[in-house]
PDB file of N, CA and C in Angstrom:
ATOM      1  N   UNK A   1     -23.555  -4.813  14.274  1.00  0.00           N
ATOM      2  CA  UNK A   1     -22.618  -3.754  14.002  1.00  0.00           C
ATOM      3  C   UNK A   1     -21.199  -4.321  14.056  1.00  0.00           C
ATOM      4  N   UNK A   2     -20.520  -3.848  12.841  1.00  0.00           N
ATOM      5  CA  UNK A   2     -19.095  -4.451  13.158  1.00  0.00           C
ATOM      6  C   UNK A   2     -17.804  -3.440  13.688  1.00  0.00           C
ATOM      7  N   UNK A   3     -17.532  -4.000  14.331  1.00  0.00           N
ATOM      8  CA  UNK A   3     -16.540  -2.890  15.022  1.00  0.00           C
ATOM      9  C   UNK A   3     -14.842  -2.727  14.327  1.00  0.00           C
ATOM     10  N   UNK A   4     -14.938  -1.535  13.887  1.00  0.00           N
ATOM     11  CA  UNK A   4     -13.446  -1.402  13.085  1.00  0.00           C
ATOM     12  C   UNK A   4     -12.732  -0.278  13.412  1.00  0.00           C
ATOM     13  N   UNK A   5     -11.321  -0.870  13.687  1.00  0.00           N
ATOM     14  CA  UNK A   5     -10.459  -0.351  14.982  1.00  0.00           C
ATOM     15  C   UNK A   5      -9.584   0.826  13.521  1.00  0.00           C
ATOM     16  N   UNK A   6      -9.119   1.849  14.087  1.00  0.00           N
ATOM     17  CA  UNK A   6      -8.135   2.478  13.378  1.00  0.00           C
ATOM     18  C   UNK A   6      -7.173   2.287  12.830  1.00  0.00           C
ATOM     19  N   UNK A   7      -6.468   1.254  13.078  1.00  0.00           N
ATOM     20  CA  UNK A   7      -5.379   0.550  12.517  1.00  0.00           C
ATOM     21  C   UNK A   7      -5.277  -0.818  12.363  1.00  0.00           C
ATOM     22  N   UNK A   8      -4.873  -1.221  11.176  1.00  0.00           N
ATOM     23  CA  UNK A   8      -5.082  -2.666  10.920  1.00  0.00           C
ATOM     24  C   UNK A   8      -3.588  -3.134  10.379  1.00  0.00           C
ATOM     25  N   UNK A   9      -3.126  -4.771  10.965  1.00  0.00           N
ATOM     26  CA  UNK A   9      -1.571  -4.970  10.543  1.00  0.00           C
ATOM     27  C   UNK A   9      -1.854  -5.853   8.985  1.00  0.00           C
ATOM     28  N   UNK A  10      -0.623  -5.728   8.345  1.00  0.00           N
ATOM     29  CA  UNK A  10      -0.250  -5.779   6.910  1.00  0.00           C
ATOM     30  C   UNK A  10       1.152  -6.507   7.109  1.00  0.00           C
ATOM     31  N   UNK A  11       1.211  -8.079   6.829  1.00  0.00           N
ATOM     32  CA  UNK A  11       2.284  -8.105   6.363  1.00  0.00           C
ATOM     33  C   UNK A  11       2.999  -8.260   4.687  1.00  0.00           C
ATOM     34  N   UNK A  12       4.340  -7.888   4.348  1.00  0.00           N
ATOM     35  CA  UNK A  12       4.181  -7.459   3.077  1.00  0.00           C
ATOM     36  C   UNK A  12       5.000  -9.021   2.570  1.00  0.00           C
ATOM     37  N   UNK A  13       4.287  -8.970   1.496  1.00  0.00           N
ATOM     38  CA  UNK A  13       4.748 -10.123   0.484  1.00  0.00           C
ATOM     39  C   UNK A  13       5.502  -9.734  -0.743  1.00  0.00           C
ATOM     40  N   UNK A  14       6.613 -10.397  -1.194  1.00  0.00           N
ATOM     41  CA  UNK A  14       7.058  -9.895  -2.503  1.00  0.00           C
ATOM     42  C   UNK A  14       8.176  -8.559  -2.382  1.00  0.00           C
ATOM     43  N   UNK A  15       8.485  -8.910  -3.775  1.00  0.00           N
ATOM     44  CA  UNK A  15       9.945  -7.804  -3.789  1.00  0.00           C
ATOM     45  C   UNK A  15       9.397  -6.421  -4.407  1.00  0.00           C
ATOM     46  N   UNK A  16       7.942  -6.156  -4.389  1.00  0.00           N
ATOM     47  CA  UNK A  16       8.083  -4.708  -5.237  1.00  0.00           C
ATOM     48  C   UNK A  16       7.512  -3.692  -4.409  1.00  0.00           C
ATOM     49  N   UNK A  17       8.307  -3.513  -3.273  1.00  0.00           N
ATOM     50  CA  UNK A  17       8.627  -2.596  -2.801  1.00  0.00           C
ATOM     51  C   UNK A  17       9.799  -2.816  -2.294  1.00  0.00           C
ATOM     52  N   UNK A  18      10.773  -3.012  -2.879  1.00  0.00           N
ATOM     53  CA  UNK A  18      12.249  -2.784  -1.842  1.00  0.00           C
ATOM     54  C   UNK A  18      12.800  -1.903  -2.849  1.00  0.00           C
ATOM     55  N   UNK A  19      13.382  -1.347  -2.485  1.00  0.00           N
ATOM     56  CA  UNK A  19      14.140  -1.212  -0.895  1.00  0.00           C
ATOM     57  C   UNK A  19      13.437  -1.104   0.052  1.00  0.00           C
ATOM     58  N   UNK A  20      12.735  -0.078  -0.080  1.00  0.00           N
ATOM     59  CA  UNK A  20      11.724   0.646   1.326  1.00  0.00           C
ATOM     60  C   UNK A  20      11.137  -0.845   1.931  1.00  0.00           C
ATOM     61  N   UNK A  21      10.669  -1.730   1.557  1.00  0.00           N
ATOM     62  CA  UNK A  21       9.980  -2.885   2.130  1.00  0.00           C
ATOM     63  C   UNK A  21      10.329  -3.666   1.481  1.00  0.00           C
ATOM     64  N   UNK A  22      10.666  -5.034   2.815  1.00  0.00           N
ATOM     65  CA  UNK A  22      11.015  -6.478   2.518  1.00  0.00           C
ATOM     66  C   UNK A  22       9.748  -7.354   2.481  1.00  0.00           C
ATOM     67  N   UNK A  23       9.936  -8.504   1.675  1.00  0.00           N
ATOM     68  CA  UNK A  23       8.823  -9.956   2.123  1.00  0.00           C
ATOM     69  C   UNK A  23       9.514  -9.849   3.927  1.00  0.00           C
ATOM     70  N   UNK A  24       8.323  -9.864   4.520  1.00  0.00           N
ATOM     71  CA  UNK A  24       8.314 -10.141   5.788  1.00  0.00           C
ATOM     72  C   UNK A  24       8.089  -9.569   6.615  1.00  0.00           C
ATOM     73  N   UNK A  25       8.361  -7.887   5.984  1.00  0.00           N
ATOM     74  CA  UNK A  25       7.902  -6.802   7.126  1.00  0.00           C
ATOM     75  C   UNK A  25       6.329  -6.751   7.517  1.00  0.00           C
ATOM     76  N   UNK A  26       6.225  -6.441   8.643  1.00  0.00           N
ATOM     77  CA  UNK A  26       5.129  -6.547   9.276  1.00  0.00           C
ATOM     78  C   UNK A  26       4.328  -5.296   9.410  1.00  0.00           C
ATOM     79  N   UNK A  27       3.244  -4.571   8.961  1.00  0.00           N
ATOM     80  CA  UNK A  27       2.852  -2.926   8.696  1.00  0.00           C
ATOM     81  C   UNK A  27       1.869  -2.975   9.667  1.00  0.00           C
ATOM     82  N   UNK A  28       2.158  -1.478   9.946  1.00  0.00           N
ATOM     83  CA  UNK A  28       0.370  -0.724  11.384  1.00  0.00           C
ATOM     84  C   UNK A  28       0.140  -0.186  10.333  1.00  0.00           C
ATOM     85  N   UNK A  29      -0.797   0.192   9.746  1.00  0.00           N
ATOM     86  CA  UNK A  29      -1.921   0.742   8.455  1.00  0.00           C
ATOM     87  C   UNK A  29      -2.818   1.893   9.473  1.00  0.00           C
ATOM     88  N   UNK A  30      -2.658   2.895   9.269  1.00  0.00           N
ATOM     89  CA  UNK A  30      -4.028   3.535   9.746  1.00  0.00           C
ATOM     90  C   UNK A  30      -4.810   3.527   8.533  1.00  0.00           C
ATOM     91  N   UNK A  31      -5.973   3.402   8.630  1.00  0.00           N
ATOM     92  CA  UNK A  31      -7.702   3.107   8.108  1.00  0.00           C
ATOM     93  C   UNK A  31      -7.827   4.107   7.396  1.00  0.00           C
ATOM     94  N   UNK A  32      -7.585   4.750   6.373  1.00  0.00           N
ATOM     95  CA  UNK A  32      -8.301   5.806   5.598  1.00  0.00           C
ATOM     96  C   UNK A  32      -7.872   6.295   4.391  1.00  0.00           C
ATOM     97  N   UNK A  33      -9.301   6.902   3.678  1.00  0.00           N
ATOM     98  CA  UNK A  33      -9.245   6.950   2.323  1.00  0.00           C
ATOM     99  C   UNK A  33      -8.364   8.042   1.978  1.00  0.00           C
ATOM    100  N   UNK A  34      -7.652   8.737   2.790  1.00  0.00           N
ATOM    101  CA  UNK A  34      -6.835   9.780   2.079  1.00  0.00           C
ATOM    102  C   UNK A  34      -5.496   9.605   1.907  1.00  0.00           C
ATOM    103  N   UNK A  35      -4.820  10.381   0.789  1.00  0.00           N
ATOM    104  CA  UNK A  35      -3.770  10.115   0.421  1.00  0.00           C
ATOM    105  C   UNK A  35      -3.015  10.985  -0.299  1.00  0.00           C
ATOM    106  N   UNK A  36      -1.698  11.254  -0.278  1.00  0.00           N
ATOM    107  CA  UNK A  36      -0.925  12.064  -1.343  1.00  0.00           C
ATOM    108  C   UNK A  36      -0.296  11.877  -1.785  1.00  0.00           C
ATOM    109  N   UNK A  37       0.142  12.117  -3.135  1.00  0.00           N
ATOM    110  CA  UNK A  37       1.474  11.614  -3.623  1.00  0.00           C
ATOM    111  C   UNK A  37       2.802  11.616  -2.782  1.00  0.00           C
ATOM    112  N   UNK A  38       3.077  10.460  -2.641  1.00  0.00           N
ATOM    113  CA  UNK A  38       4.598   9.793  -1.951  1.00  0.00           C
ATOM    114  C   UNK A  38       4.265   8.941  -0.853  1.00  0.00           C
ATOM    115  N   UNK A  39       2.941   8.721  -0.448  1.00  0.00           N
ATOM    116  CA  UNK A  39       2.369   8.334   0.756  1.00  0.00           C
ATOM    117  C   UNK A  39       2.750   6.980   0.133  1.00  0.00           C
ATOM    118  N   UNK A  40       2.895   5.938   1.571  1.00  0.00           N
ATOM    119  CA  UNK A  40       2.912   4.360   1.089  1.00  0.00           C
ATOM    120  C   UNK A  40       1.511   4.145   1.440  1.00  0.00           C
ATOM    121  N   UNK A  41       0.997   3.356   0.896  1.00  0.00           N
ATOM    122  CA  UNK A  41      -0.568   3.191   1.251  1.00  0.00           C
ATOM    123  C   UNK A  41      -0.669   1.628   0.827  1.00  0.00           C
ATOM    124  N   UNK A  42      -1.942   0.509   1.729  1.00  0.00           N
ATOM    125  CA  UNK A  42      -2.540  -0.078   1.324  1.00  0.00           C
ATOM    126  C   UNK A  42      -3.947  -0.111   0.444  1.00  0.00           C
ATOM    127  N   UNK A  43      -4.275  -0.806  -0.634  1.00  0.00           N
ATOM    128  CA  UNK A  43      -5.210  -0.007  -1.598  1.00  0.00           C
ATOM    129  C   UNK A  43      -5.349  -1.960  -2.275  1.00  0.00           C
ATOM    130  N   UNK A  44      -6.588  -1.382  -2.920  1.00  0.00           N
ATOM    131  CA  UNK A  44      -7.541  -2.545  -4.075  1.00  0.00           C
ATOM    132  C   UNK A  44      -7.533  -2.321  -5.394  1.00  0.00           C
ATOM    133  N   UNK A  45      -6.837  -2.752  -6.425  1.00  0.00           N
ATOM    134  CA  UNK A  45      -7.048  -2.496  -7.630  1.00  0.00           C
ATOM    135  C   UNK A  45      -8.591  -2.577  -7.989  1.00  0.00           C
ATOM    136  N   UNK A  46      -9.177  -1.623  -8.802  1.00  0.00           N
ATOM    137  CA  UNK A  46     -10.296  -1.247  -9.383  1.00  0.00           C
ATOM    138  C   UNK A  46     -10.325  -2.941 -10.248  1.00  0.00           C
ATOM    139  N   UNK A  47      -9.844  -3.231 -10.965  1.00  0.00           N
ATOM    140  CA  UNK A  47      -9.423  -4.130 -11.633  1.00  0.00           C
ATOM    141  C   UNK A  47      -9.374  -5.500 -11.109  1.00  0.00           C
ATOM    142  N   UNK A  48      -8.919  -5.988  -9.926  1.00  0.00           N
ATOM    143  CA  UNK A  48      -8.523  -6.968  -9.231  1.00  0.00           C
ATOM    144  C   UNK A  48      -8.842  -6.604  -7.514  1.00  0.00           C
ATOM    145  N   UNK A  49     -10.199  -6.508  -7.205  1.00  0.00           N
ATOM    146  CA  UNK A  49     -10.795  -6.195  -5.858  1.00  0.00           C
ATOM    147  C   UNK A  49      -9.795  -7.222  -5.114  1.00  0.00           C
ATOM    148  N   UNK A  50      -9.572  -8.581  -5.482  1.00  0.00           N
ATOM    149  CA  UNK A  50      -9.554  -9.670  -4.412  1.00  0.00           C
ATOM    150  C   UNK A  50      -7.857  -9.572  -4.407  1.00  0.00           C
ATOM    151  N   UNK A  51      -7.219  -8.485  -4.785  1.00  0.00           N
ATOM    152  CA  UNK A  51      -5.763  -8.322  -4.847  1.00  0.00           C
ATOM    153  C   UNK A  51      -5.579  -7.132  -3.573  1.00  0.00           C
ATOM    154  N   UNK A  52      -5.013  -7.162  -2.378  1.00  0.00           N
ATOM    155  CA  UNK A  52      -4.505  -6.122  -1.371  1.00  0.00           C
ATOM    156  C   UNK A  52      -3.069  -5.994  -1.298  1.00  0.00           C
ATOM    157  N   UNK A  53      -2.900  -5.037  -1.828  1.00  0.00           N
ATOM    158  CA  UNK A  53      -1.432  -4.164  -2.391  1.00  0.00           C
ATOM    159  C   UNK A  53      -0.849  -3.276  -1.256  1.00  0.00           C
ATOM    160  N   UNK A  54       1.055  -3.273  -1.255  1.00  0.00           N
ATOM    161  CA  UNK A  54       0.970  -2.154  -0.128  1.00  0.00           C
ATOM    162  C   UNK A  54       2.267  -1.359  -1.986  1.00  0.00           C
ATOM    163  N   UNK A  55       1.800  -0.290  -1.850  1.00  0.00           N
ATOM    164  CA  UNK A  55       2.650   0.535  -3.020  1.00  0.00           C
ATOM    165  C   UNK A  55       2.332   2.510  -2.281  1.00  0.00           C
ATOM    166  N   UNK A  56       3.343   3.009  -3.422  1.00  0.00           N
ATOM    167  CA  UNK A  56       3.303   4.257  -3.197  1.00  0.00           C
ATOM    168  C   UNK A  56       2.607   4.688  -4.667  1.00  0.00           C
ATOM    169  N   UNK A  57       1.681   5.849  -3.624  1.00  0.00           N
ATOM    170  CA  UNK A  57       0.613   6.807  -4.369  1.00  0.00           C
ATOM    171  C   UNK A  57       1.600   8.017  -5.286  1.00  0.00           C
ATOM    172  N   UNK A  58       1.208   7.880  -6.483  1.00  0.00           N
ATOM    173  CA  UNK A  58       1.910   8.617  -7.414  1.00  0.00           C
ATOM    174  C   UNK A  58       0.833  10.137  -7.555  1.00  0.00           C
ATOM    175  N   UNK A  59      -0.355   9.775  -8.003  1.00  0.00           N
ATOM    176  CA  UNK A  59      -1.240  10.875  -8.212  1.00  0.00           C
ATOM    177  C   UNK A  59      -2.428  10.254  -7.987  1.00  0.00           C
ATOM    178  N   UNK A  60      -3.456  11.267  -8.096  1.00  0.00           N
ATOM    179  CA  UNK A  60      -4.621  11.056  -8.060  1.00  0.00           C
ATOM    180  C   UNK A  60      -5.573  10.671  -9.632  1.00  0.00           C
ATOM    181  N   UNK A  61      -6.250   9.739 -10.457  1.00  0.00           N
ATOM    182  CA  UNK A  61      -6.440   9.259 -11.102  1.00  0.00           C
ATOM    183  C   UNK A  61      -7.826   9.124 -11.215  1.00  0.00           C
ATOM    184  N   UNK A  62      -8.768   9.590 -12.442  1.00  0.00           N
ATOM    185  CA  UNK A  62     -10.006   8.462 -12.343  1.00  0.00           C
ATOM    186  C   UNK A  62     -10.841   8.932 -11.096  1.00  0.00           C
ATOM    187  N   UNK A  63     -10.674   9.175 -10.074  1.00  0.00           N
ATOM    188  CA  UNK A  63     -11.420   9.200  -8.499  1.00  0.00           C
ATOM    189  C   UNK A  63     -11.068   8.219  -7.664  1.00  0.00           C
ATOM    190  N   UNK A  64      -9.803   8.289  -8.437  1.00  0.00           N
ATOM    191  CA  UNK A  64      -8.735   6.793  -7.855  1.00  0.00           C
ATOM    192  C   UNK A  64      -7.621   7.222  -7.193  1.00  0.00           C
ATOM    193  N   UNK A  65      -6.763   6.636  -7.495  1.00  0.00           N
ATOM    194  CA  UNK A  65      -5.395   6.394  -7.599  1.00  0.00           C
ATOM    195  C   UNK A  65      -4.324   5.457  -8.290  1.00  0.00           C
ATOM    196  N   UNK A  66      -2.863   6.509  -8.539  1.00  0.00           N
ATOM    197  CA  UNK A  66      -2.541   5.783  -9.883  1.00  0.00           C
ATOM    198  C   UNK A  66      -0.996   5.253  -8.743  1.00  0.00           C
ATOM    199  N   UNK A  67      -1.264   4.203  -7.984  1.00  0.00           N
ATOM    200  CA  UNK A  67       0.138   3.615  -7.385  1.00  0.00           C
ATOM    201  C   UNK A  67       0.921   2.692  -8.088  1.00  0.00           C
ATOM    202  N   UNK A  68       2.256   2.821  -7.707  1.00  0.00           N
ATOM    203  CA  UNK A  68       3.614   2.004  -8.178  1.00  0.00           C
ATOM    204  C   UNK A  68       4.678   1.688  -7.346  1.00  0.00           C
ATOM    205  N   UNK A  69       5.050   0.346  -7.293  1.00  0.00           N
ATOM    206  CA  UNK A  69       5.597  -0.310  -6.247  1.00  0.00           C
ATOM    207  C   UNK A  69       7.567   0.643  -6.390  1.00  0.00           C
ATOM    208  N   UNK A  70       8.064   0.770  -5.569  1.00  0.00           N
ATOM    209  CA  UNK A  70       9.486   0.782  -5.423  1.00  0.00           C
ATOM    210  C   UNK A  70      10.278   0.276  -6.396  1.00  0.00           C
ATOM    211  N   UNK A  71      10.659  -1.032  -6.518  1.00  0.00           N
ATOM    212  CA  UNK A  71      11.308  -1.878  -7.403  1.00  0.00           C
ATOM    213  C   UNK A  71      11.156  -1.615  -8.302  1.00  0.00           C
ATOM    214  N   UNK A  72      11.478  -0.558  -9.547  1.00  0.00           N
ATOM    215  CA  UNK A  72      11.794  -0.929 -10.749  1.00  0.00           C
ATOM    216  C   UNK A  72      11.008  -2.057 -12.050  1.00  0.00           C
ATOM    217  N   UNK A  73      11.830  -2.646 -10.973  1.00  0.00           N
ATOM    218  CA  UNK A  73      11.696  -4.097 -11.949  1.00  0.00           C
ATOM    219  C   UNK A  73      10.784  -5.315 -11.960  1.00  0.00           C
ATOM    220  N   UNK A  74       9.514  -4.632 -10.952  1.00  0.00           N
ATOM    221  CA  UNK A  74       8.363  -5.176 -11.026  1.00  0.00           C
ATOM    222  C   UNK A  74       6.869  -4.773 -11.109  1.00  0.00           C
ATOM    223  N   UNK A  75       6.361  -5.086 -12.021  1.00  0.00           N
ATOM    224  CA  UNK A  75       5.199  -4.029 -12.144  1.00  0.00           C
ATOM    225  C   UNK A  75       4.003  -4.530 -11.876  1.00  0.00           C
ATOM    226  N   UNK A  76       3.889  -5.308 -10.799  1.00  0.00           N
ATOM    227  CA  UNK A  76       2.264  -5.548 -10.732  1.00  0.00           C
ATOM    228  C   UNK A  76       1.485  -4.228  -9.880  1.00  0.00           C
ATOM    229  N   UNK A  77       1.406  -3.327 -10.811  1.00  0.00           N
ATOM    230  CA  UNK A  77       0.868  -2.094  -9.580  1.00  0.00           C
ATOM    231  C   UNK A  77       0.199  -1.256 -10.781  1.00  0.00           C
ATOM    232  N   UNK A  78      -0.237  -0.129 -10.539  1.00  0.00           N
ATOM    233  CA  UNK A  78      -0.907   0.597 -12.061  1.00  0.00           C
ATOM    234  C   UNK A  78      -0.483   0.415 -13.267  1.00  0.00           C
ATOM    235  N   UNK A  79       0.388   0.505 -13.799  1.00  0.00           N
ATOM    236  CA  UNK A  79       0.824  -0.266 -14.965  1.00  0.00           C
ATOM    237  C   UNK A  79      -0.084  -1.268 -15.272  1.00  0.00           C
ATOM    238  N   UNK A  80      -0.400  -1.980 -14.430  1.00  0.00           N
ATOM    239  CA  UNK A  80      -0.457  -3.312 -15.135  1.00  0.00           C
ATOM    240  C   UNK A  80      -2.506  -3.428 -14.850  1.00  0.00           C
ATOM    241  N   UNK A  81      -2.296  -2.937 -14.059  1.00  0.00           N
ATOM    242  CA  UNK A  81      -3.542  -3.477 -13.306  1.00  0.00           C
ATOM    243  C   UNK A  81      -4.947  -1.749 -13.280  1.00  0.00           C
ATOM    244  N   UNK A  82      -3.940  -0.724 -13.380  1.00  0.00           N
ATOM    245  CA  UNK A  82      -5.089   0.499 -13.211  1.00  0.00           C
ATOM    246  C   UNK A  82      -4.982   1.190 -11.822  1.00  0.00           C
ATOM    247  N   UNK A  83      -6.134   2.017 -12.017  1.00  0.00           N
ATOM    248  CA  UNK A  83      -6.399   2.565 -10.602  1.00  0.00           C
ATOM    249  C   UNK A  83      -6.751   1.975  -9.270  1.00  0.00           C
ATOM    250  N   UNK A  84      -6.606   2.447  -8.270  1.00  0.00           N
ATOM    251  CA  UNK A  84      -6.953   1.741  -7.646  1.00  0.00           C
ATOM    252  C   UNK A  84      -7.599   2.523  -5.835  1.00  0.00           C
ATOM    253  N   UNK A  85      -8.396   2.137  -5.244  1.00  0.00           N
ATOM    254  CA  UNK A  85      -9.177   2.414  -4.329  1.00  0.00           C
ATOM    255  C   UNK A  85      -8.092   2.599  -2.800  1.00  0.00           C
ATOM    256  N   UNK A  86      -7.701   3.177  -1.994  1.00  0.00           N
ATOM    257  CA  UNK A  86      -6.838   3.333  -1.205  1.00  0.00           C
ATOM    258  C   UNK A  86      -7.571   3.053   0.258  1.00  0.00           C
ATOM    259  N   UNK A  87      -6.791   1.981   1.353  1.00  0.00           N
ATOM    260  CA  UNK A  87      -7.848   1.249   2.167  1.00  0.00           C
ATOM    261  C   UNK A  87      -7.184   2.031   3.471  1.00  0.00           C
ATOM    262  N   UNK A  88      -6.254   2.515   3.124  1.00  0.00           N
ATOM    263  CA  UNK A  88      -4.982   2.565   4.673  1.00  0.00           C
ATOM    264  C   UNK A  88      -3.853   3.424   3.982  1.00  0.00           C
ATOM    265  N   UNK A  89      -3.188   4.201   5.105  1.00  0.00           N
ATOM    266  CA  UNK A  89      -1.706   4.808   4.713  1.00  0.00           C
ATOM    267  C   UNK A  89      -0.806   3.900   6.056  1.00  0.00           C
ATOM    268  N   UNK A  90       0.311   3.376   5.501  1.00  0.00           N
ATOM    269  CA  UNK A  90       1.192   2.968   6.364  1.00  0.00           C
ATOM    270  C   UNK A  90       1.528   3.687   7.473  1.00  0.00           C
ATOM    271  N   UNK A  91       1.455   3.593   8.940  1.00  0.00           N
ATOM    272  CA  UNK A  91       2.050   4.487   9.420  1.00  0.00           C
ATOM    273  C   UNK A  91       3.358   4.219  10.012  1.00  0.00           C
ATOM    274  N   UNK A  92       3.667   2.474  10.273  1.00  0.00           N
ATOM    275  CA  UNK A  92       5.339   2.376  10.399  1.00  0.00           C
ATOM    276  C   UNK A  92       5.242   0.831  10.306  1.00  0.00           C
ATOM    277  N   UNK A  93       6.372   0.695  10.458  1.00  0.00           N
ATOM    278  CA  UNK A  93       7.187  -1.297  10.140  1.00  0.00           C
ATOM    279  C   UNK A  93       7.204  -1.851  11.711  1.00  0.00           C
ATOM    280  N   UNK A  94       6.790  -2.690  12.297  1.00  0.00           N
ATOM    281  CA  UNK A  94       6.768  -2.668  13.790  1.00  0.00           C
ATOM    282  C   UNK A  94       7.278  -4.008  13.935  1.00  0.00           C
ATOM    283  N   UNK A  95       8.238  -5.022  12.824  1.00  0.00           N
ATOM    284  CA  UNK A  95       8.905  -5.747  12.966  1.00  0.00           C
ATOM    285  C   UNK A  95       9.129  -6.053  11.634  1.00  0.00           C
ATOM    286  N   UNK A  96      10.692  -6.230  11.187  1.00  0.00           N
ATOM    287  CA  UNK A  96      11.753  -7.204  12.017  1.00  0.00           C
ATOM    288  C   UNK A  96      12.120  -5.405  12.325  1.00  0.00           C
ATOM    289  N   UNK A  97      12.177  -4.320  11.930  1.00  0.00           N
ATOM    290  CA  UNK A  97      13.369  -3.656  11.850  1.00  0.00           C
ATOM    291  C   UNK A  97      12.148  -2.497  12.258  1.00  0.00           C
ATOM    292  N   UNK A  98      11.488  -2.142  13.656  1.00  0.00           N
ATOM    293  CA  UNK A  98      10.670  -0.945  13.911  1.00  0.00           C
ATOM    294  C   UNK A  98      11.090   0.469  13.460  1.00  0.00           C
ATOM    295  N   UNK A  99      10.070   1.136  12.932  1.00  0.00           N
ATOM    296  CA  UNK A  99      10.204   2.407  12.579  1.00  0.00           C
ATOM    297  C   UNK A  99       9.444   3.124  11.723  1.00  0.00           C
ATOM    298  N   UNK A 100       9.582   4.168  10.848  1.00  0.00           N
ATOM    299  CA  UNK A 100       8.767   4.830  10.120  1.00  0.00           C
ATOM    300  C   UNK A 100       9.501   4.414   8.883  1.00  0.00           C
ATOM    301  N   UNK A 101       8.673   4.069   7.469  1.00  0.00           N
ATOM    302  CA  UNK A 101       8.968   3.864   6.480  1.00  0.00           C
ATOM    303  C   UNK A 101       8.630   4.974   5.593  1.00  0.00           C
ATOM    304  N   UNK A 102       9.258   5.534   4.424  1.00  0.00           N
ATOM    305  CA  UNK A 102       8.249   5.931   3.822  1.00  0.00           C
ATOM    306  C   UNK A 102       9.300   6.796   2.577  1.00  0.00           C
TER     307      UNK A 102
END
C-alpha cells in the first residue's frame, strides 16, 4: 500500500506564470481532482502525461480542463498542448516570499 499524504511540494519552473509565480517559488499543492475556474492548480496534459504544469483553470473541457499560464506571452498550456487532468490546487508559496497566491 502506498501511502499519500494531502499535500505535496511543487517547485515552479519557467516564466509562464508571472506575475503570480516566479522560477523558484516553492508550492504546498493540496491533492485533488477538483477545481474552478481561477483556481491555480497542478495538472497533466492529456497530451503530454510526462509534462507536470502549475497554470490557472479557465473552464471545464472534454471531462478535463482547459488551463492557461499567466504570462501572456507564453503558451505552453492548452493552447498548445489541450486538456488536461488536474492533480492538486495550490494552496500557498511557502518560500522565497510565504503566502497565498492566487
Amino acid at each position: 500500500m502506498r501511502l499519500q499524504l494531502p499535500f505535496f511540494p511543487v517547485l515552479v519552473h519557467g516564466p509562464s506564470m508571472a506575475p503570480t509565480l516566479r522560477s523558484g517559488d516553492a508550492l504546498l499543492v493540496w491533492r485533488t481532482r477538483k477545481a474552478s475556474a481561477g483556481d491555480l492548480v497542478v495538472a497533466r496534459f492529456r497530451s503530454r502525461p510526462d509534462l507536470l504544469v502549475v497554470k490557472r483553470v479557465v473552464r471545464p473541457e472534454d471531462g478535463a480542463w482547459w488551463i492557461e499560464g499567466d504570462n501572456e506571452f507564453v503558451t505552453d498550456d492548452s493552447r498548445t498542448f489541450g486538456v488536461a487532468d488536474v492533480l492538486g490546487r495550490v494552496a500557498f508559496r511557502y518560500w522565497p516570499r510565504p503566502g497565498r497566491v492566487g
